[in-house]
PDB file of N, CA and C in Angstrom:
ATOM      1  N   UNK A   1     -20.747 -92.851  67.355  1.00  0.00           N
ATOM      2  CA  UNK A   1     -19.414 -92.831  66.792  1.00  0.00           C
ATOM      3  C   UNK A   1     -19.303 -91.763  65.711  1.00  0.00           C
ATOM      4  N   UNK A   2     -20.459 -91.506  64.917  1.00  0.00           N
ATOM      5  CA  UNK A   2     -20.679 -90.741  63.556  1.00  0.00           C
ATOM      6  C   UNK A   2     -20.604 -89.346  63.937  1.00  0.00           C
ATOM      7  N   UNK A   3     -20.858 -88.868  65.317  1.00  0.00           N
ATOM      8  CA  UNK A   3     -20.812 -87.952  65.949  1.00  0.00           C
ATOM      9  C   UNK A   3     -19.678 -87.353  66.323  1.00  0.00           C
ATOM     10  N   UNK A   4     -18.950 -88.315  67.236  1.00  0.00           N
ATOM     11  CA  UNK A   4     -17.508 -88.138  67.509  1.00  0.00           C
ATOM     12  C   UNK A   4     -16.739 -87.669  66.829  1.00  0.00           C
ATOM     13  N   UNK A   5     -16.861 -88.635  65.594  1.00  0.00           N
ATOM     14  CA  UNK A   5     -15.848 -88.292  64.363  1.00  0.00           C
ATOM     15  C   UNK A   5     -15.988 -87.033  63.409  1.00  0.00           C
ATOM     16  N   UNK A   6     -17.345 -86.606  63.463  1.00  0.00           N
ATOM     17  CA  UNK A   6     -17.722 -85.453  62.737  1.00  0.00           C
ATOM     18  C   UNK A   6     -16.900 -84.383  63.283  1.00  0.00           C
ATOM     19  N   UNK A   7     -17.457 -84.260  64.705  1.00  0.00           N
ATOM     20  CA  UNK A   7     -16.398 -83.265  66.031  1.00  0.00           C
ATOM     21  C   UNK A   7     -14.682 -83.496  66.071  1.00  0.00           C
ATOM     22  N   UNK A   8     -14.197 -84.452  65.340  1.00  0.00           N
ATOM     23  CA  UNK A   8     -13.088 -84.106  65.399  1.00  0.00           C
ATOM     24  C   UNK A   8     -12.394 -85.059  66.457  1.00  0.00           C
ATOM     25  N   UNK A   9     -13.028 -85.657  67.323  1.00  0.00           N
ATOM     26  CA  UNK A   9     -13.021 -86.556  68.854  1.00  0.00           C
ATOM     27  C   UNK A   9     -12.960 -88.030  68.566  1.00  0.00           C
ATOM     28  N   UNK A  10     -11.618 -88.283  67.728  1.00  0.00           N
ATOM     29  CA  UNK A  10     -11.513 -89.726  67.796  1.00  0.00           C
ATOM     30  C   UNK A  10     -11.415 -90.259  68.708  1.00  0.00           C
ATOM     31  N   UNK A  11     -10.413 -89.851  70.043  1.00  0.00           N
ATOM     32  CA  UNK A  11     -10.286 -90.808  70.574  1.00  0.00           C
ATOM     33  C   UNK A  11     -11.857 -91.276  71.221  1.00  0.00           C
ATOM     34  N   UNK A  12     -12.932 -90.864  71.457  1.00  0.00           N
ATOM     35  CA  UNK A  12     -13.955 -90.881  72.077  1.00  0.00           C
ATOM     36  C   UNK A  12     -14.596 -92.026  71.271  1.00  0.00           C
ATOM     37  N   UNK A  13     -14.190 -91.680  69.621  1.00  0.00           N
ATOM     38  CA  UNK A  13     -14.756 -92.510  69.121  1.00  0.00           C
ATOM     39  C   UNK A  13     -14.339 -94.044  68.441  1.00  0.00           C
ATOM     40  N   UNK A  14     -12.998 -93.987  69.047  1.00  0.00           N
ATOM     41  CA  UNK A  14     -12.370 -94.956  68.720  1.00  0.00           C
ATOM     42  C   UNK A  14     -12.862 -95.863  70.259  1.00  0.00           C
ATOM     43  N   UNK A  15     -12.965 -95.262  71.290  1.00  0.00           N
ATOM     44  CA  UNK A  15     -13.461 -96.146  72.579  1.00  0.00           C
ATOM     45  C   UNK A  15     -14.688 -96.539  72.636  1.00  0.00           C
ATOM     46  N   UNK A  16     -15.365 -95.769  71.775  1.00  0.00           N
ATOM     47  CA  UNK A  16     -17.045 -96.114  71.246  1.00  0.00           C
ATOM     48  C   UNK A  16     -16.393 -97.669  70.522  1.00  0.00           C
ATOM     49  N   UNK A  17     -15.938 -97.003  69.338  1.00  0.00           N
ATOM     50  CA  UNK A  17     -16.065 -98.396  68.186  1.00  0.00           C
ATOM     51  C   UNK A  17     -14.983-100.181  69.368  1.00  0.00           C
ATOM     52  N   UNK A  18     -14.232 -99.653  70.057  1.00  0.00           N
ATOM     53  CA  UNK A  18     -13.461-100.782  70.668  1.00  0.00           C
ATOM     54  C   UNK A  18     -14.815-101.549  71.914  1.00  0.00           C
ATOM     55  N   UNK A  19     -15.488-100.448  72.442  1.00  0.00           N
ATOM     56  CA  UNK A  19     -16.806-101.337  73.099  1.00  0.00           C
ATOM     57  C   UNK A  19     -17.616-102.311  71.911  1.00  0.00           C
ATOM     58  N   UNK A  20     -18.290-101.265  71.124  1.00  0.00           N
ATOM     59  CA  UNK A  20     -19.007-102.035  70.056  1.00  0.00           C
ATOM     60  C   UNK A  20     -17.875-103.806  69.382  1.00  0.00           C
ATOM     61  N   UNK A  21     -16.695-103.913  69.476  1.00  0.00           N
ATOM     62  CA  UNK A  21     -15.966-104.649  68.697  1.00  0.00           C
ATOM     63  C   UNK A  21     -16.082-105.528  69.950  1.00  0.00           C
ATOM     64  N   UNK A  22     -15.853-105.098  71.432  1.00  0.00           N
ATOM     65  CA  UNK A  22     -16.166-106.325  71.957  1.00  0.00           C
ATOM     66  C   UNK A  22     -17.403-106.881  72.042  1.00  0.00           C
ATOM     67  N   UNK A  23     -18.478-106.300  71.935  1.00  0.00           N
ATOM     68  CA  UNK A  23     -19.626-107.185  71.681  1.00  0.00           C
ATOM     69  C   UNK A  23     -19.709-107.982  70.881  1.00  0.00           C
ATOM     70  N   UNK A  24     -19.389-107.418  69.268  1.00  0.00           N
ATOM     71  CA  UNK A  24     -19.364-108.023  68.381  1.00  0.00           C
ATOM     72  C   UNK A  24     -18.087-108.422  67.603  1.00  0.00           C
ATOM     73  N   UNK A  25     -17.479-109.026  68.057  1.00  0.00           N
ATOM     74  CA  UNK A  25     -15.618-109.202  67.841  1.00  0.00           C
ATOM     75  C   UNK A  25     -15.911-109.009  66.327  1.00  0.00           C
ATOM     76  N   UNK A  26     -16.634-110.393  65.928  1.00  0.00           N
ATOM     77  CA  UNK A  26     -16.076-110.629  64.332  1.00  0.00           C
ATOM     78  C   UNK A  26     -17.109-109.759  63.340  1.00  0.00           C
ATOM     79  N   UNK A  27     -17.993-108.607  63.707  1.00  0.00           N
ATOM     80  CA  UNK A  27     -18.463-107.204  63.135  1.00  0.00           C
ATOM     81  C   UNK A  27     -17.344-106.869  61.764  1.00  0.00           C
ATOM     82  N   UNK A  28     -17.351-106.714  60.754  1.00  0.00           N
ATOM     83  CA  UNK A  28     -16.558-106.357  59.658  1.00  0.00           C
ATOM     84  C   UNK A  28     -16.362-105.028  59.580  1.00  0.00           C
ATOM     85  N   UNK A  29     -17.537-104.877  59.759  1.00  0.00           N
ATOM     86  CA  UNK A  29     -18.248-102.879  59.951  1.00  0.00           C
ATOM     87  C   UNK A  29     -17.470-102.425  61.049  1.00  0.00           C
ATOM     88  N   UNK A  30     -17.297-102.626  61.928  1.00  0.00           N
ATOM     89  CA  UNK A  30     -16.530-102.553  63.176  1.00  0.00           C
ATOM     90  C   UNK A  30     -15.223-102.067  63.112  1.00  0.00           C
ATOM     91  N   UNK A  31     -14.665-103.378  62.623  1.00  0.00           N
ATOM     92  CA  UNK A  31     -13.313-103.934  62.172  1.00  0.00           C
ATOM     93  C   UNK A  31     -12.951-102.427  60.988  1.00  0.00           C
ATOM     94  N   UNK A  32     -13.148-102.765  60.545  1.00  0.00           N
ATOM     95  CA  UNK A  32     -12.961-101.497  59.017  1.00  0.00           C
ATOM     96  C   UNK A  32     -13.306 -99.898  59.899  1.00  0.00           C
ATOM     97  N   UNK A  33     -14.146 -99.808  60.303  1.00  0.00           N
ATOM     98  CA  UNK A  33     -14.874 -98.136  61.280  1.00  0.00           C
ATOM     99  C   UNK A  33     -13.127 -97.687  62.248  1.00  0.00           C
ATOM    100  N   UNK A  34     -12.675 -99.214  62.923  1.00  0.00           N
ATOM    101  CA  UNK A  34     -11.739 -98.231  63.491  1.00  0.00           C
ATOM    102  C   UNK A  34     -10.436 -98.388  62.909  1.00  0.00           C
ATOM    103  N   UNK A  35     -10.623 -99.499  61.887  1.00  0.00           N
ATOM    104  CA  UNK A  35      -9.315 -98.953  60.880  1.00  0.00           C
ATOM    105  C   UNK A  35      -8.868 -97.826  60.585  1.00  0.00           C
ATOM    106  N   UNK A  36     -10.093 -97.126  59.789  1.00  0.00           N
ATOM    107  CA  UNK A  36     -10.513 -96.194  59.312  1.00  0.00           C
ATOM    108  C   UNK A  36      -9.916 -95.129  60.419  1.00  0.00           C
ATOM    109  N   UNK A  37     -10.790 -94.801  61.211  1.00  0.00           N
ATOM    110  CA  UNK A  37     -10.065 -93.986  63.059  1.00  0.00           C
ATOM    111  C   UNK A  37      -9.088 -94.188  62.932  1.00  0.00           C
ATOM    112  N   UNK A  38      -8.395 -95.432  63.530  1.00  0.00           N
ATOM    113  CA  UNK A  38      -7.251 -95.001  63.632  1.00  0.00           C
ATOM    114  C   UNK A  38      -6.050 -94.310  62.383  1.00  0.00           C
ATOM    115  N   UNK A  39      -6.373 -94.617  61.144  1.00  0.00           N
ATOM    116  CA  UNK A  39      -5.658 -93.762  60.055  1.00  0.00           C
ATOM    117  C   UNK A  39      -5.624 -92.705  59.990  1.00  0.00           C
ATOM    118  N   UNK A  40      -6.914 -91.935  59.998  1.00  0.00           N
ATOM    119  CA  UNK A  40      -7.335 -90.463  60.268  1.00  0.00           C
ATOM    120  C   UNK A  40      -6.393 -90.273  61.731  1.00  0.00           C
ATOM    121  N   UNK A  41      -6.161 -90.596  62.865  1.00  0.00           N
ATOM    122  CA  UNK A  41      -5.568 -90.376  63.941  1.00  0.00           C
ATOM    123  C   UNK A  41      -3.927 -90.110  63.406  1.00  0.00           C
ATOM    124  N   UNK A  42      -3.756 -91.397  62.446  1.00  0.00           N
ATOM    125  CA  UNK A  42      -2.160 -91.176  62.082  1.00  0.00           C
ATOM    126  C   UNK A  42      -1.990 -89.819  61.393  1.00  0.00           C
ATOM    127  N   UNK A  43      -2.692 -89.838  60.165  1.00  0.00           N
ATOM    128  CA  UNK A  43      -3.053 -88.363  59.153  1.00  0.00           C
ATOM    129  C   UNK A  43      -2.531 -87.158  59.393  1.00  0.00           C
ATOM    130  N   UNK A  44      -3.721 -87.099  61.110  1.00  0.00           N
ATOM    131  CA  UNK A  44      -4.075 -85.788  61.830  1.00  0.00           C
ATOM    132  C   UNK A  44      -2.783 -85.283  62.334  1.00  0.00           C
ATOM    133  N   UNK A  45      -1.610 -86.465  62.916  1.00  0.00           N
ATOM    134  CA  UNK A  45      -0.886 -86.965  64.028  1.00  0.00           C
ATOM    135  C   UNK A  45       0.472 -86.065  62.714  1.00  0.00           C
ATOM    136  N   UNK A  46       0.667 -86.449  61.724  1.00  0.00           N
ATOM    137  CA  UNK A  46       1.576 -86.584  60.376  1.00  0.00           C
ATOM    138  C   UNK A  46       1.060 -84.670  60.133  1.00  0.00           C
ATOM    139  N   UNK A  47      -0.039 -84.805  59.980  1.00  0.00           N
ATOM    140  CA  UNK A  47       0.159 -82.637  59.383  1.00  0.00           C
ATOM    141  C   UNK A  47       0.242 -82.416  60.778  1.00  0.00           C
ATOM    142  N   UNK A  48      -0.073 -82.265  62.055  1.00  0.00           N
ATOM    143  CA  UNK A  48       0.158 -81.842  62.734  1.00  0.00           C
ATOM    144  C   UNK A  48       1.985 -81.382  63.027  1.00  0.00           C
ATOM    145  N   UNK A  49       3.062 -82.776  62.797  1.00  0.00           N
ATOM    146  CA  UNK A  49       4.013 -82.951  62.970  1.00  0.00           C
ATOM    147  C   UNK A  49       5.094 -81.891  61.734  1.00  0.00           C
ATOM    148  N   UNK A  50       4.170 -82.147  60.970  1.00  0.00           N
ATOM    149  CA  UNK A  50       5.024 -81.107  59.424  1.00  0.00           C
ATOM    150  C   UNK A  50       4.673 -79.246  59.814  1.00  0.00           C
ATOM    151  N   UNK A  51       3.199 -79.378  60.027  1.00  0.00           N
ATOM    152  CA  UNK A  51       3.466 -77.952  60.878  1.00  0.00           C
ATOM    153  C   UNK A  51       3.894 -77.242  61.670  1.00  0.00           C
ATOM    154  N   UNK A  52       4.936 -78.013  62.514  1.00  0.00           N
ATOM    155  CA  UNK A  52       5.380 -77.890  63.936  1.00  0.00           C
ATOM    156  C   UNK A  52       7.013 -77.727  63.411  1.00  0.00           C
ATOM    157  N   UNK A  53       7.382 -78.461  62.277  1.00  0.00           N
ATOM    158  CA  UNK A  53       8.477 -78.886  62.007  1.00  0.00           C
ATOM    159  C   UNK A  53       8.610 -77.789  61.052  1.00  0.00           C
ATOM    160  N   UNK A  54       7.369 -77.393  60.437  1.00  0.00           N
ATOM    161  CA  UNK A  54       7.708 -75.734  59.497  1.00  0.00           C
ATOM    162  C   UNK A  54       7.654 -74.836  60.243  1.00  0.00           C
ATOM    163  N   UNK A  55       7.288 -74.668  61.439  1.00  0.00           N
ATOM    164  CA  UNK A  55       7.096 -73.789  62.441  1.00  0.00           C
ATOM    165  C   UNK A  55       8.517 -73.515  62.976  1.00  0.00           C
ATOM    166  N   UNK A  56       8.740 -74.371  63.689  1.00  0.00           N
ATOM    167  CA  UNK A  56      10.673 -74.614  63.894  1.00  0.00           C
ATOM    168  C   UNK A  56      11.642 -74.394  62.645  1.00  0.00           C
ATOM    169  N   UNK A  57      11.208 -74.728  61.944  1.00  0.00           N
ATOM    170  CA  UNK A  57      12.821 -74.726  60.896  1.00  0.00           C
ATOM    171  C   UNK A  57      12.618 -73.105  60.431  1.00  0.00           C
ATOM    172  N   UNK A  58      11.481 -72.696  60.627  1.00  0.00           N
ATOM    173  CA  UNK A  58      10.892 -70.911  60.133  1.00  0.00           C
ATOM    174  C   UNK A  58      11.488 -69.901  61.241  1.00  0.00           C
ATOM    175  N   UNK A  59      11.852 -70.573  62.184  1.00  0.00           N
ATOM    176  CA  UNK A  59      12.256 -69.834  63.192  1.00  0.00           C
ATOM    177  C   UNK A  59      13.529 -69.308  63.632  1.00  0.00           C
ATOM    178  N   UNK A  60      14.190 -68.455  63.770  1.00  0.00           N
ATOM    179  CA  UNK A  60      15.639 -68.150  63.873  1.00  0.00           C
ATOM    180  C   UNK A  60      15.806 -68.273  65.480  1.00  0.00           C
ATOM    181  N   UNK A  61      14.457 -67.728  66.229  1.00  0.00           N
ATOM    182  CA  UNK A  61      14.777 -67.508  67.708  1.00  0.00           C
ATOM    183  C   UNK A  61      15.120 -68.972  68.247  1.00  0.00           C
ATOM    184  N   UNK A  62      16.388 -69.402  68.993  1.00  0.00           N
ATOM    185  CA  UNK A  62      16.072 -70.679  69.454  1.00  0.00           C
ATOM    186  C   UNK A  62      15.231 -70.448  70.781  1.00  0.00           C
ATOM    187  N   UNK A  63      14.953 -69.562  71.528  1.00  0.00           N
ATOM    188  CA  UNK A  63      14.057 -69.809  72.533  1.00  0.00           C
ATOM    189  C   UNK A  63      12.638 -70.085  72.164  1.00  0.00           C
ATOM    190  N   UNK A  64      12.717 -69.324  70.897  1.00  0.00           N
ATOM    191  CA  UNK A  64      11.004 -69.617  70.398  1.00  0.00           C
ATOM    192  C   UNK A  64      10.178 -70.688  69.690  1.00  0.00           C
ATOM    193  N   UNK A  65      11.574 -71.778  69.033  1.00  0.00           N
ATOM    194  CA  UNK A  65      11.622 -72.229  68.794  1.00  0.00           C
ATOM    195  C   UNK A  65      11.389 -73.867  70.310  1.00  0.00           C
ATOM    196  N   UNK A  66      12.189 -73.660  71.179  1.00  0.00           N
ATOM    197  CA  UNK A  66      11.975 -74.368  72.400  1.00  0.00           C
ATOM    198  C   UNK A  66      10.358 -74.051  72.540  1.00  0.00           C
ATOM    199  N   UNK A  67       9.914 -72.777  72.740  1.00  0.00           N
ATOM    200  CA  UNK A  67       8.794 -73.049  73.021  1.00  0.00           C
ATOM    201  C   UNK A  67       7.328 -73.719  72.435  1.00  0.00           C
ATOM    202  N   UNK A  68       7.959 -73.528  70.927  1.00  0.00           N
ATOM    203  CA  UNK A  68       6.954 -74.494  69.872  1.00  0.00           C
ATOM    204  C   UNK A  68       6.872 -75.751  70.321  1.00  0.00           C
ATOM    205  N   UNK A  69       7.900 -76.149  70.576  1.00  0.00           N
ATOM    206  CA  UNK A  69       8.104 -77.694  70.404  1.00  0.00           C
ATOM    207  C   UNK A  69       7.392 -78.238  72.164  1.00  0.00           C
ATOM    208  N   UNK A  70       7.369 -77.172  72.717  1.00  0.00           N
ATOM    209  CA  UNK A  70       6.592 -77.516  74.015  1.00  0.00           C
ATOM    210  C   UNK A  70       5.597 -77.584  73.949  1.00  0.00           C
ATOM    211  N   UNK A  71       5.106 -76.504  73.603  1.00  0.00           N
ATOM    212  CA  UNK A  71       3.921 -76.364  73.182  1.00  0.00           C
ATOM    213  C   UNK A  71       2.916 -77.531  72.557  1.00  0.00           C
ATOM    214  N   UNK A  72       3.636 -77.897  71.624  1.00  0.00           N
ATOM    215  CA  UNK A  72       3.276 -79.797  70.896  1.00  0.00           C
ATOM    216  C   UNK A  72       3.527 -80.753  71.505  1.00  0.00           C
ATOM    217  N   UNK A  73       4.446 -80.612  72.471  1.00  0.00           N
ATOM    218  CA  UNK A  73       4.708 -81.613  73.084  1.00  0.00           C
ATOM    219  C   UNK A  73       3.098 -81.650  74.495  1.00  0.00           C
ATOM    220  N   UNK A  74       2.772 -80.534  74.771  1.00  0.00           N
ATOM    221  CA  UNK A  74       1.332 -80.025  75.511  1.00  0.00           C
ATOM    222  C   UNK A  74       0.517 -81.122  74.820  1.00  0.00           C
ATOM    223  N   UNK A  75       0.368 -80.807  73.719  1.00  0.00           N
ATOM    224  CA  UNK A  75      -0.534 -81.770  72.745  1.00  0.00           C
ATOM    225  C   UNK A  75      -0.970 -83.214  72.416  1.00  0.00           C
ATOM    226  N   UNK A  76       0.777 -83.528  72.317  1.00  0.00           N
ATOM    227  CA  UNK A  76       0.936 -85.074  71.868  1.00  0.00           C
ATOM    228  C   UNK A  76       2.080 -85.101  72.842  1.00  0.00           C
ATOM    229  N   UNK A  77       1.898 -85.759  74.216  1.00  0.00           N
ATOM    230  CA  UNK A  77       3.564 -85.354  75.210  1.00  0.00           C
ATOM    231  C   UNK A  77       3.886 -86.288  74.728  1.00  0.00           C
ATOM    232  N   UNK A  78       3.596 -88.003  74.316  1.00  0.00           N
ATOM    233  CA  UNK A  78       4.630 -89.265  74.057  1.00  0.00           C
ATOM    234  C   UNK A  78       4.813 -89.173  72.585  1.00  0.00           C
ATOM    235  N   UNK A  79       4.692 -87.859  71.802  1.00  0.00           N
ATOM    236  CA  UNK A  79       5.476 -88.113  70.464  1.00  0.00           C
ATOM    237  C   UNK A  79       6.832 -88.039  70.655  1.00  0.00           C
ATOM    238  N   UNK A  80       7.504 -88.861  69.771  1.00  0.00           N
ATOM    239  CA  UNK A  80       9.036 -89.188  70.082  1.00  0.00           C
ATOM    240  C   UNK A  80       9.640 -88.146  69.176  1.00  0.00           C
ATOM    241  N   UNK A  81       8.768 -87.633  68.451  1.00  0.00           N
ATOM    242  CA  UNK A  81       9.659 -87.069  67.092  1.00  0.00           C
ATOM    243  C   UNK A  81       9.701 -85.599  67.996  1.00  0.00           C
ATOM    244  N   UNK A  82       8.427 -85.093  68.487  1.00  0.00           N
ATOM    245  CA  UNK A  82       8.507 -83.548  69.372  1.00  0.00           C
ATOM    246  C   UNK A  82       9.841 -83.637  70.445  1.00  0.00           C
ATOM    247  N   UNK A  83       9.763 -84.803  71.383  1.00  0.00           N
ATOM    248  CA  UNK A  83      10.740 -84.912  71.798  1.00  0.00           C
ATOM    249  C   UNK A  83      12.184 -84.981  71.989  1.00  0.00           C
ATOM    250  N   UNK A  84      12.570 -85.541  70.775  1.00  0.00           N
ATOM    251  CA  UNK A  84      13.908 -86.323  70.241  1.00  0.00           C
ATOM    252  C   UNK A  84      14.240 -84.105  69.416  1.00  0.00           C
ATOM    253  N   UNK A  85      13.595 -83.591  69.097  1.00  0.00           N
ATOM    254  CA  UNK A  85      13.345 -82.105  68.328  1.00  0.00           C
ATOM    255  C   UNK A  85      13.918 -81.154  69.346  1.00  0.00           C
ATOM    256  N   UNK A  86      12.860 -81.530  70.568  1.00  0.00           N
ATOM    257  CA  UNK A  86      13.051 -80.419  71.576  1.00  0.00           C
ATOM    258  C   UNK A  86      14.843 -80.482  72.261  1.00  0.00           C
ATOM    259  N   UNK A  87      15.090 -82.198  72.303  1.00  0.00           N
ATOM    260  CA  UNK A  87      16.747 -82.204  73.052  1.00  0.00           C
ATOM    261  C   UNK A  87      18.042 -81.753  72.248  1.00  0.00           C
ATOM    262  N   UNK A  88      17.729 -81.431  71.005  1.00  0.00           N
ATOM    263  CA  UNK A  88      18.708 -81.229  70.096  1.00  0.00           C
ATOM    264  C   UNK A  88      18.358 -79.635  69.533  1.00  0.00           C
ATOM    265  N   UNK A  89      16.981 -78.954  69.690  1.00  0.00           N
ATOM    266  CA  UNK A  89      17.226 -77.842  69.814  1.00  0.00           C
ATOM    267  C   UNK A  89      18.175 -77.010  71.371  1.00  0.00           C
ATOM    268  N   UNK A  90      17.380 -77.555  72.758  1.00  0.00           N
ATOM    269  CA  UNK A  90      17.729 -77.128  73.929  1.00  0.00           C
ATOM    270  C   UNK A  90      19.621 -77.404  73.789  1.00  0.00           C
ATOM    271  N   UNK A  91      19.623 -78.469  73.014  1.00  0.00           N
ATOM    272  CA  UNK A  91      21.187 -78.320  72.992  1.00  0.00           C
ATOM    273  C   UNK A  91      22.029 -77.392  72.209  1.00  0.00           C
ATOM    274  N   UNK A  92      21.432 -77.053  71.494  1.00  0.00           N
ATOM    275  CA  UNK A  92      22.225 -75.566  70.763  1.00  0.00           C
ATOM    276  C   UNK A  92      21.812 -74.121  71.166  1.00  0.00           C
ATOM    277  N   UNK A  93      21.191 -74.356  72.594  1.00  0.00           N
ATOM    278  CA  UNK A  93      21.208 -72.851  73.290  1.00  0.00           C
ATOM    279  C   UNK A  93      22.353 -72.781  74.482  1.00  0.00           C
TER     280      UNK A  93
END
């Protein structure tokens, strides 16, 4: 798991720590390890979203702007916020 997370590869290591939790459901260490994961996931999830969103609002081109938001959407396709971004830019071209 210590590995995963070093690399950057939560989700790998969040499926590590969810095996380990079913072995050991009531593990504290466990319990807390993918707390922990999953916060860092939100974190990562949150600057990712502000850079994308300074990326766009920096932008005058609206085509280039469409293509940022695809681009993230490549990344994270079920974020709602890239999404809900991309239909209200495509609508002012």
């Amino acid at each position: 798991m210590c590995k995963h997370r070093a690399d950057g590869n939560l989700n790998n290591a969040l499926l590590l720590c969810d095996t380990w939790i079913s072995k050991y459901p009531n593990n504290a260490l466990f319990q807390a390890l993918k707390f922990d994961l999953e916060e860092q996931k939100r974190q990562e999830l949150s600057a990712f979203v502000a850079t994308v969103d300074r990326q766009v609002e920096g932008e005058p081109d609206l085509d280039t702007r469409v293509g940022i938001l695809k681009e993230a959407l490549k990344v994270h396709p079920d974020e709602v916020h890239f999404q809900r971004a991309l239909r209200l830019v495509e609508g002012q071209t």
